[in-house]
C-alpha atoms as a PDB file:
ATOM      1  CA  UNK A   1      46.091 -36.596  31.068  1.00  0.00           C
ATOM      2  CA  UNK A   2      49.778 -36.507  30.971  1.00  0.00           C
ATOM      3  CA  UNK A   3      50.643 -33.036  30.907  1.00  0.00           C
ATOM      4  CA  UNK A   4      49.901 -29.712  33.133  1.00  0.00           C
ATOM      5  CA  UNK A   5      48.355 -27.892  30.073  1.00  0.00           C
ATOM      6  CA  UNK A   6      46.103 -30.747  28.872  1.00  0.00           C
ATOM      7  CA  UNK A   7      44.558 -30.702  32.740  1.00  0.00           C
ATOM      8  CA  UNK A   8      43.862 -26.810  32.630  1.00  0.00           C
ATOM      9  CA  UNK A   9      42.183 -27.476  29.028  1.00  0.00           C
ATOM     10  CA  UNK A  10      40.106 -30.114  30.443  1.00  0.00           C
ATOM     11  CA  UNK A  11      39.271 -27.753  33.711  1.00  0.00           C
ATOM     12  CA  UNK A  12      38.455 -24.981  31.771  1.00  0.00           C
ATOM     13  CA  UNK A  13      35.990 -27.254  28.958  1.00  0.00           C
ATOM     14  CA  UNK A  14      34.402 -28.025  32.201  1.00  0.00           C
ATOM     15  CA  UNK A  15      33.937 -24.944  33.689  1.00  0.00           C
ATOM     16  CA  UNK A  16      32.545 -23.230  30.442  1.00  0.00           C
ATOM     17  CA  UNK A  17      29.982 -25.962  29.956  1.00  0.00           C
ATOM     18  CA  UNK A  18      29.382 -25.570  33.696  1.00  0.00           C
ATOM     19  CA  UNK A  19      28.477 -21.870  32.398  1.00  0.00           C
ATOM     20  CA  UNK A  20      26.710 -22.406  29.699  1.00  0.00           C
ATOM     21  CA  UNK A  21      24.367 -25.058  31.321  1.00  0.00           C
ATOM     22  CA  UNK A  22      23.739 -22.607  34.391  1.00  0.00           C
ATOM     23  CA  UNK A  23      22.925 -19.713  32.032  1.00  0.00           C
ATOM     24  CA  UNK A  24      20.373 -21.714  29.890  1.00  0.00           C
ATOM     25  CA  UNK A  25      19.334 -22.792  33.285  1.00  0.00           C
ATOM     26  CA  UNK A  26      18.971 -19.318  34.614  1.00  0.00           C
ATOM     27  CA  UNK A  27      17.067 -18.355  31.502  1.00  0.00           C
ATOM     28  CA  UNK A  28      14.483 -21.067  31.509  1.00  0.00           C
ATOM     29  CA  UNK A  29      13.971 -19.693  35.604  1.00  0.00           C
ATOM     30  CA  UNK A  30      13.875 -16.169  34.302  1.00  0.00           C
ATOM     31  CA  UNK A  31      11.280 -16.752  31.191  1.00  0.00           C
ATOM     32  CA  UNK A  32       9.401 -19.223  33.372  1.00  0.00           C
ATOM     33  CA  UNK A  33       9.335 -19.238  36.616  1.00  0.00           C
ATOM     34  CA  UNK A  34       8.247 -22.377  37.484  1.00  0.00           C
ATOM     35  CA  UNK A  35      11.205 -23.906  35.389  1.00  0.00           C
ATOM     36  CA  UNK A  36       8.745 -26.037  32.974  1.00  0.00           C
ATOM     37  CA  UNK A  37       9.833 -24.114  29.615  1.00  0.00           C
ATOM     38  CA  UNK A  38       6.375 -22.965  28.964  1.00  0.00           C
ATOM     39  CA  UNK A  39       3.536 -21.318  30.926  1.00  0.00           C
ATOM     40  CA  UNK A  40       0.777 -22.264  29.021  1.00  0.00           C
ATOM     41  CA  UNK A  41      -0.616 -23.962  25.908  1.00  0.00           C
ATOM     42  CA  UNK A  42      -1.009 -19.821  24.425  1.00  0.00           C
ATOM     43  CA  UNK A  43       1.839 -18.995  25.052  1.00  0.00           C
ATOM     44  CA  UNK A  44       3.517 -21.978  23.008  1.00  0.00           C
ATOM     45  CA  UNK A  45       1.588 -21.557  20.337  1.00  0.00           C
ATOM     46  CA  UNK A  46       2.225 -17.728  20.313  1.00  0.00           C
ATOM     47  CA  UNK A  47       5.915 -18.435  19.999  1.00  0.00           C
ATOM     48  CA  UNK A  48       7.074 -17.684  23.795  1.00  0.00           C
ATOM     49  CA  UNK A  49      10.039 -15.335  23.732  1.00  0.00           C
ATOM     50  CA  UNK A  50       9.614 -15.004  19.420  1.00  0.00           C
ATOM     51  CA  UNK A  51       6.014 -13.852  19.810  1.00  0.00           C
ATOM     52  CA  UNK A  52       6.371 -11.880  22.724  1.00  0.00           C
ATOM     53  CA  UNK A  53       9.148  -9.606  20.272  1.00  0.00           C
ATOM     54  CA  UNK A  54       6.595  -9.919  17.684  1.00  0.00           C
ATOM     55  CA  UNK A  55       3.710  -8.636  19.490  1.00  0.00           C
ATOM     56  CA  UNK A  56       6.165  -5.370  20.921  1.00  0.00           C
ATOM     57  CA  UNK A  57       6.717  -4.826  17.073  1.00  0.00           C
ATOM     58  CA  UNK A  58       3.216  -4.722  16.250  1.00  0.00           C
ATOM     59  CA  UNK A  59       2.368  -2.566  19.709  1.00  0.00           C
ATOM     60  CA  UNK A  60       4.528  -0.347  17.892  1.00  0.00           C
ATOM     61  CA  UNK A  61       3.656  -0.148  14.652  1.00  0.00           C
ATOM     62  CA  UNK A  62       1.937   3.156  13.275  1.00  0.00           C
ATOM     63  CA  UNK A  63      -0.648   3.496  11.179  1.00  0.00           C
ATOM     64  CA  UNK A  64      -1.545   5.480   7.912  1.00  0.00           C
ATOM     65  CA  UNK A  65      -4.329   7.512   7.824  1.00  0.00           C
ATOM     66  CA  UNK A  66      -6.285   9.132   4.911  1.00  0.00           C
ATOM     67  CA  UNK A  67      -9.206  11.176   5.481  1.00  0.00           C
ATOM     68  CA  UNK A  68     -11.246  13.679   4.969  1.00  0.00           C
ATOM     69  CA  UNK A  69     -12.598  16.554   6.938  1.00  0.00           C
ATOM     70  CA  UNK A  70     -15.905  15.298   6.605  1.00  0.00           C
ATOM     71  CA  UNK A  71     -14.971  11.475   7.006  1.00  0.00           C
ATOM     72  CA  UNK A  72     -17.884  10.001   9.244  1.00  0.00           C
ATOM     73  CA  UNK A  73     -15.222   8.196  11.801  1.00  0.00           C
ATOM     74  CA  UNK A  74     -13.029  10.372  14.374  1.00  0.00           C
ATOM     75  CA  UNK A  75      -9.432  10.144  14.757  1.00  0.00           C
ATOM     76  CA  UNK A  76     -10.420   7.776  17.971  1.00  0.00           C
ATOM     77  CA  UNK A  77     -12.798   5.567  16.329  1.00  0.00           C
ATOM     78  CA  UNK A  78     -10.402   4.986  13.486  1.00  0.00           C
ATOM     79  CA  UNK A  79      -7.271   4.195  16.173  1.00  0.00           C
ATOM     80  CA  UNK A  80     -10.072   1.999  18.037  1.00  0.00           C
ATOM     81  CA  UNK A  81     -10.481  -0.280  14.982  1.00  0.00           C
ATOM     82  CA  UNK A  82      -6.686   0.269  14.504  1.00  0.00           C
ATOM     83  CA  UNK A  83      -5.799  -1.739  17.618  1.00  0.00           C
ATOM     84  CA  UNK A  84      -8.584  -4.000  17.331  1.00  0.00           C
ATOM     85  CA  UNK A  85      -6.367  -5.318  14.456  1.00  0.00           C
ATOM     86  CA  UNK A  86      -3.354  -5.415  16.168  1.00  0.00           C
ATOM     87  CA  UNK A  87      -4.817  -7.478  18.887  1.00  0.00           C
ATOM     88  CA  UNK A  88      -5.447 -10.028  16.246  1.00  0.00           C
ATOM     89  CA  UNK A  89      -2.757 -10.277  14.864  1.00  0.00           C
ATOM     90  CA  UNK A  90      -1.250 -10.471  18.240  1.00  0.00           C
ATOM     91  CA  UNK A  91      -3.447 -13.790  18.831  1.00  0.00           C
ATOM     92  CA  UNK A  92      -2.435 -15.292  15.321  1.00  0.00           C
ATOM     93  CA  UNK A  93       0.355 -18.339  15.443  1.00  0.00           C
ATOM     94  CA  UNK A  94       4.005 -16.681  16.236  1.00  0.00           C
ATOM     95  CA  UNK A  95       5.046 -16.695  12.502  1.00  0.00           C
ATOM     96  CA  UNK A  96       2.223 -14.835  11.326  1.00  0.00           C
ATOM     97  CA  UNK A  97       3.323 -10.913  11.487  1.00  0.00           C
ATOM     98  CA  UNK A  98       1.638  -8.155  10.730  1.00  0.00           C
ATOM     99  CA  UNK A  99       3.968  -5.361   8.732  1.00  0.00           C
ATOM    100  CA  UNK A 100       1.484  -2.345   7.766  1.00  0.00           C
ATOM    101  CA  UNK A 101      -1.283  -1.237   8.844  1.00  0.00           C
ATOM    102  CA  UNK A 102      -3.672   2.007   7.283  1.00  0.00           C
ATOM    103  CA  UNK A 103      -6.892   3.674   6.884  1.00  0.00           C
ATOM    104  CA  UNK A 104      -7.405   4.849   3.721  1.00  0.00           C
ATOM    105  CA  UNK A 105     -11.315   6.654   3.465  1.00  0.00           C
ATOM    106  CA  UNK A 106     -11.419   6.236   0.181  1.00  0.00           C
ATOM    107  CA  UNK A 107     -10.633   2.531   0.056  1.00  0.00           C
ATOM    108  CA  UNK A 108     -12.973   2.271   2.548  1.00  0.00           C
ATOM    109  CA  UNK A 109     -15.711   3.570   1.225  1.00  0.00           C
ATOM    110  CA  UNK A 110     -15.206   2.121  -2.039  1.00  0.00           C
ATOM    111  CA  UNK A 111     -14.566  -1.670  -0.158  1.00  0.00           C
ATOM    112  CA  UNK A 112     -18.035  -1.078   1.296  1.00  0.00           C
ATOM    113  CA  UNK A 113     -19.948   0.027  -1.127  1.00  0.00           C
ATOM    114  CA  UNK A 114     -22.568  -2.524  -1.803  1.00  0.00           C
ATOM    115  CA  UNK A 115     -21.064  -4.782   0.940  1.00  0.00           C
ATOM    116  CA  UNK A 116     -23.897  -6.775   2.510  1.00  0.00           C
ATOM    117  CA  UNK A 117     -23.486  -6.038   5.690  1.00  0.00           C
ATOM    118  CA  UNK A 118     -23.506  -2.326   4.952  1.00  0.00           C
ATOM    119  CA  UNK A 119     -27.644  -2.684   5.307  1.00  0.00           C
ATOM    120  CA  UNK A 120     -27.347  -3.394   8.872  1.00  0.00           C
ATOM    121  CA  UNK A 121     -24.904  -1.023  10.061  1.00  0.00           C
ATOM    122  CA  UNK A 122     -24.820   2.890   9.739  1.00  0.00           C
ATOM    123  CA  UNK A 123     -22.157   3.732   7.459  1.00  0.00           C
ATOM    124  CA  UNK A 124     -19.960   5.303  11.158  1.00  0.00           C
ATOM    125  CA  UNK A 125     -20.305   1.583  12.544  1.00  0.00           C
ATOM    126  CA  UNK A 126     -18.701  -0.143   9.848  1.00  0.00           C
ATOM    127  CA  UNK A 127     -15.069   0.225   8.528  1.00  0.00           C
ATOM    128  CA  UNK A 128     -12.289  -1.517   6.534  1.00  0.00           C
ATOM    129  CA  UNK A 129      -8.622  -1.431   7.891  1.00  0.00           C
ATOM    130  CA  UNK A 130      -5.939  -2.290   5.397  1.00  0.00           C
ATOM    131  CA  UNK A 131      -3.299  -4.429   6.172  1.00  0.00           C
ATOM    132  CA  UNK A 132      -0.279  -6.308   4.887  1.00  0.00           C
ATOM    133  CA  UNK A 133       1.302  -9.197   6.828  1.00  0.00           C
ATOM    134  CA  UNK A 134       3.783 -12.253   6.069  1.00  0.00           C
ATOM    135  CA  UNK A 135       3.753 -16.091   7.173  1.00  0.00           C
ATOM    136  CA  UNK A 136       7.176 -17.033   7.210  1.00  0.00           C
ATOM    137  CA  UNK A 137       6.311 -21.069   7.524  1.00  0.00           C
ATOM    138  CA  UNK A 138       3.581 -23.413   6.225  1.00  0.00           C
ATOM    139  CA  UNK A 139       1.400 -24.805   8.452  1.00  0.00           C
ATOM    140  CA  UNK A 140      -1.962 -26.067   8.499  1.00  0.00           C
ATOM    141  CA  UNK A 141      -4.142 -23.715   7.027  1.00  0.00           C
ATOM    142  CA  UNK A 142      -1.234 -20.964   6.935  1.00  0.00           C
ATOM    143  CA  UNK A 143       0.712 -20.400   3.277  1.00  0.00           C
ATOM    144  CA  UNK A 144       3.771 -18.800   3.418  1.00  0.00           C
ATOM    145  CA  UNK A 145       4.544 -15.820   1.777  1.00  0.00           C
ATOM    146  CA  UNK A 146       3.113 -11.824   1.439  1.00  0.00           C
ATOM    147  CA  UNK A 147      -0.054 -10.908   2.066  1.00  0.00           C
ATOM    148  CA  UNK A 148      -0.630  -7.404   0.843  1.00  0.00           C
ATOM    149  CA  UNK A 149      -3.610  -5.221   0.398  1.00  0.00           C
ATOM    150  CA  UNK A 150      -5.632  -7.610   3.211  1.00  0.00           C
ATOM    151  CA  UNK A 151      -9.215  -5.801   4.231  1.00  0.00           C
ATOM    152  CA  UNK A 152     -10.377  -6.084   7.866  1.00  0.00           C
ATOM    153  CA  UNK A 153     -14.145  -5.324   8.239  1.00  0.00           C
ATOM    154  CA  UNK A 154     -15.175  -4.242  11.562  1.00  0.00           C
ATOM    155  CA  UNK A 155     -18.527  -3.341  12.735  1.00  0.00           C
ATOM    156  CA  UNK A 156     -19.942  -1.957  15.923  1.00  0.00           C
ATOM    157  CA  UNK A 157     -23.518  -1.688  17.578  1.00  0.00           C
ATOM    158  CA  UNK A 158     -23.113   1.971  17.899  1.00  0.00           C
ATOM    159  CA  UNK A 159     -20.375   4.508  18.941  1.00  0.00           C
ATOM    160  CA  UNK A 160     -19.943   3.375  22.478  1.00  0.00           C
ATOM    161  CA  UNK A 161     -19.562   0.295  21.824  1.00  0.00           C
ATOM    162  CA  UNK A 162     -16.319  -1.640  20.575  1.00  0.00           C
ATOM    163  CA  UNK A 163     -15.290  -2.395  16.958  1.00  0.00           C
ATOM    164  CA  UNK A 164     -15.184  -6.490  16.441  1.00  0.00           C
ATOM    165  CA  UNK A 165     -13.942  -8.036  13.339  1.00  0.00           C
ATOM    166  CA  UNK A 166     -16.957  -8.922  11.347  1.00  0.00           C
ATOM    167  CA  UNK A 167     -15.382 -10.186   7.757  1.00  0.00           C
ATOM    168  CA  UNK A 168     -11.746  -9.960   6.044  1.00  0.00           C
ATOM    169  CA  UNK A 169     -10.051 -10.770   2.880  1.00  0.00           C
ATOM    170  CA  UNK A 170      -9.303  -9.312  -0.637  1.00  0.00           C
END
């Protein structure tokens, strides 16, 4: 370090890394309190900070709704089943994300008809939810790609009780 300038370029390289290591620091703190990166197994595998975004995105994603005046579910049984969805696609792997959701009566109706599980249930306790969603890695079980046109089945007991995912697919 022979010159003036050359020290001041070395101080400063210094004091930015300083930075730079005390705000990754500070973030780490901030995300996790107790400093360890991660507060849980779920959390990891929902994707921390990634999955977190994702799950605000899906929180706020609307649904489509087509129906009749004489469609057998009201406008809060069919948002019911709606966020019984989005909660699980909120507990899927981080790079699974859900990007439109619907009701559609007559898709419905014409999804269930001569489902088996139709027998057991009165036809206001069963309902499909469409859905498309994208994986953007492989992974296990997971393909990536588009998955468009998905049907959710859910069924409940009766009308007090809360829709559950009972079958899905194409």
């Amino acid at each position: 370090m022979n010159t003036q300038k050359e020290k001041k370029r070395w101080l400063i390289l210094v004091i930015v890394g300083l930075l730079i290591l005390s705000a990754a620091l500070a973030a780490v703190s901030f995300f996790y309190p107790d400093g360890s990166g991660a507060r849980d197994s779920t959390e990891i595998q929902s994707g921390g900070l990634l999955g977190t975004v994702r799950n605000a995105r899906i929180d706020r994603l609307l649904a489509t709704v087509k129906k009749t005046d004489d469609c057998p579910y009201s406008d809060e049984d069919i948002d019911s089943a709606v966020r019984t969805v989005k909660e699980s696609f909120q507990e899927k792997p981080w790079f699974v994300s859900l990007q439109r959701i619907w009701f559609d009566e007559e898709e419905s109706e014409s999804f269930l008809d001569g489902y088996h599980l139709c027998e057991r249930y009165g036809k206001s306790d069963i309902i499909t939810i469409g859905c498309d969603y994208y994986i953007y890695q492989d992974e296990e079980a997971w393909q990536s790609g588009a998955y468009d046109g998905w049907s959710v089945i859910l069924t409940r007991e009766n009308k007090d009780s809360e829709w559950i995912i009972a079958d899905q697919g194409y």
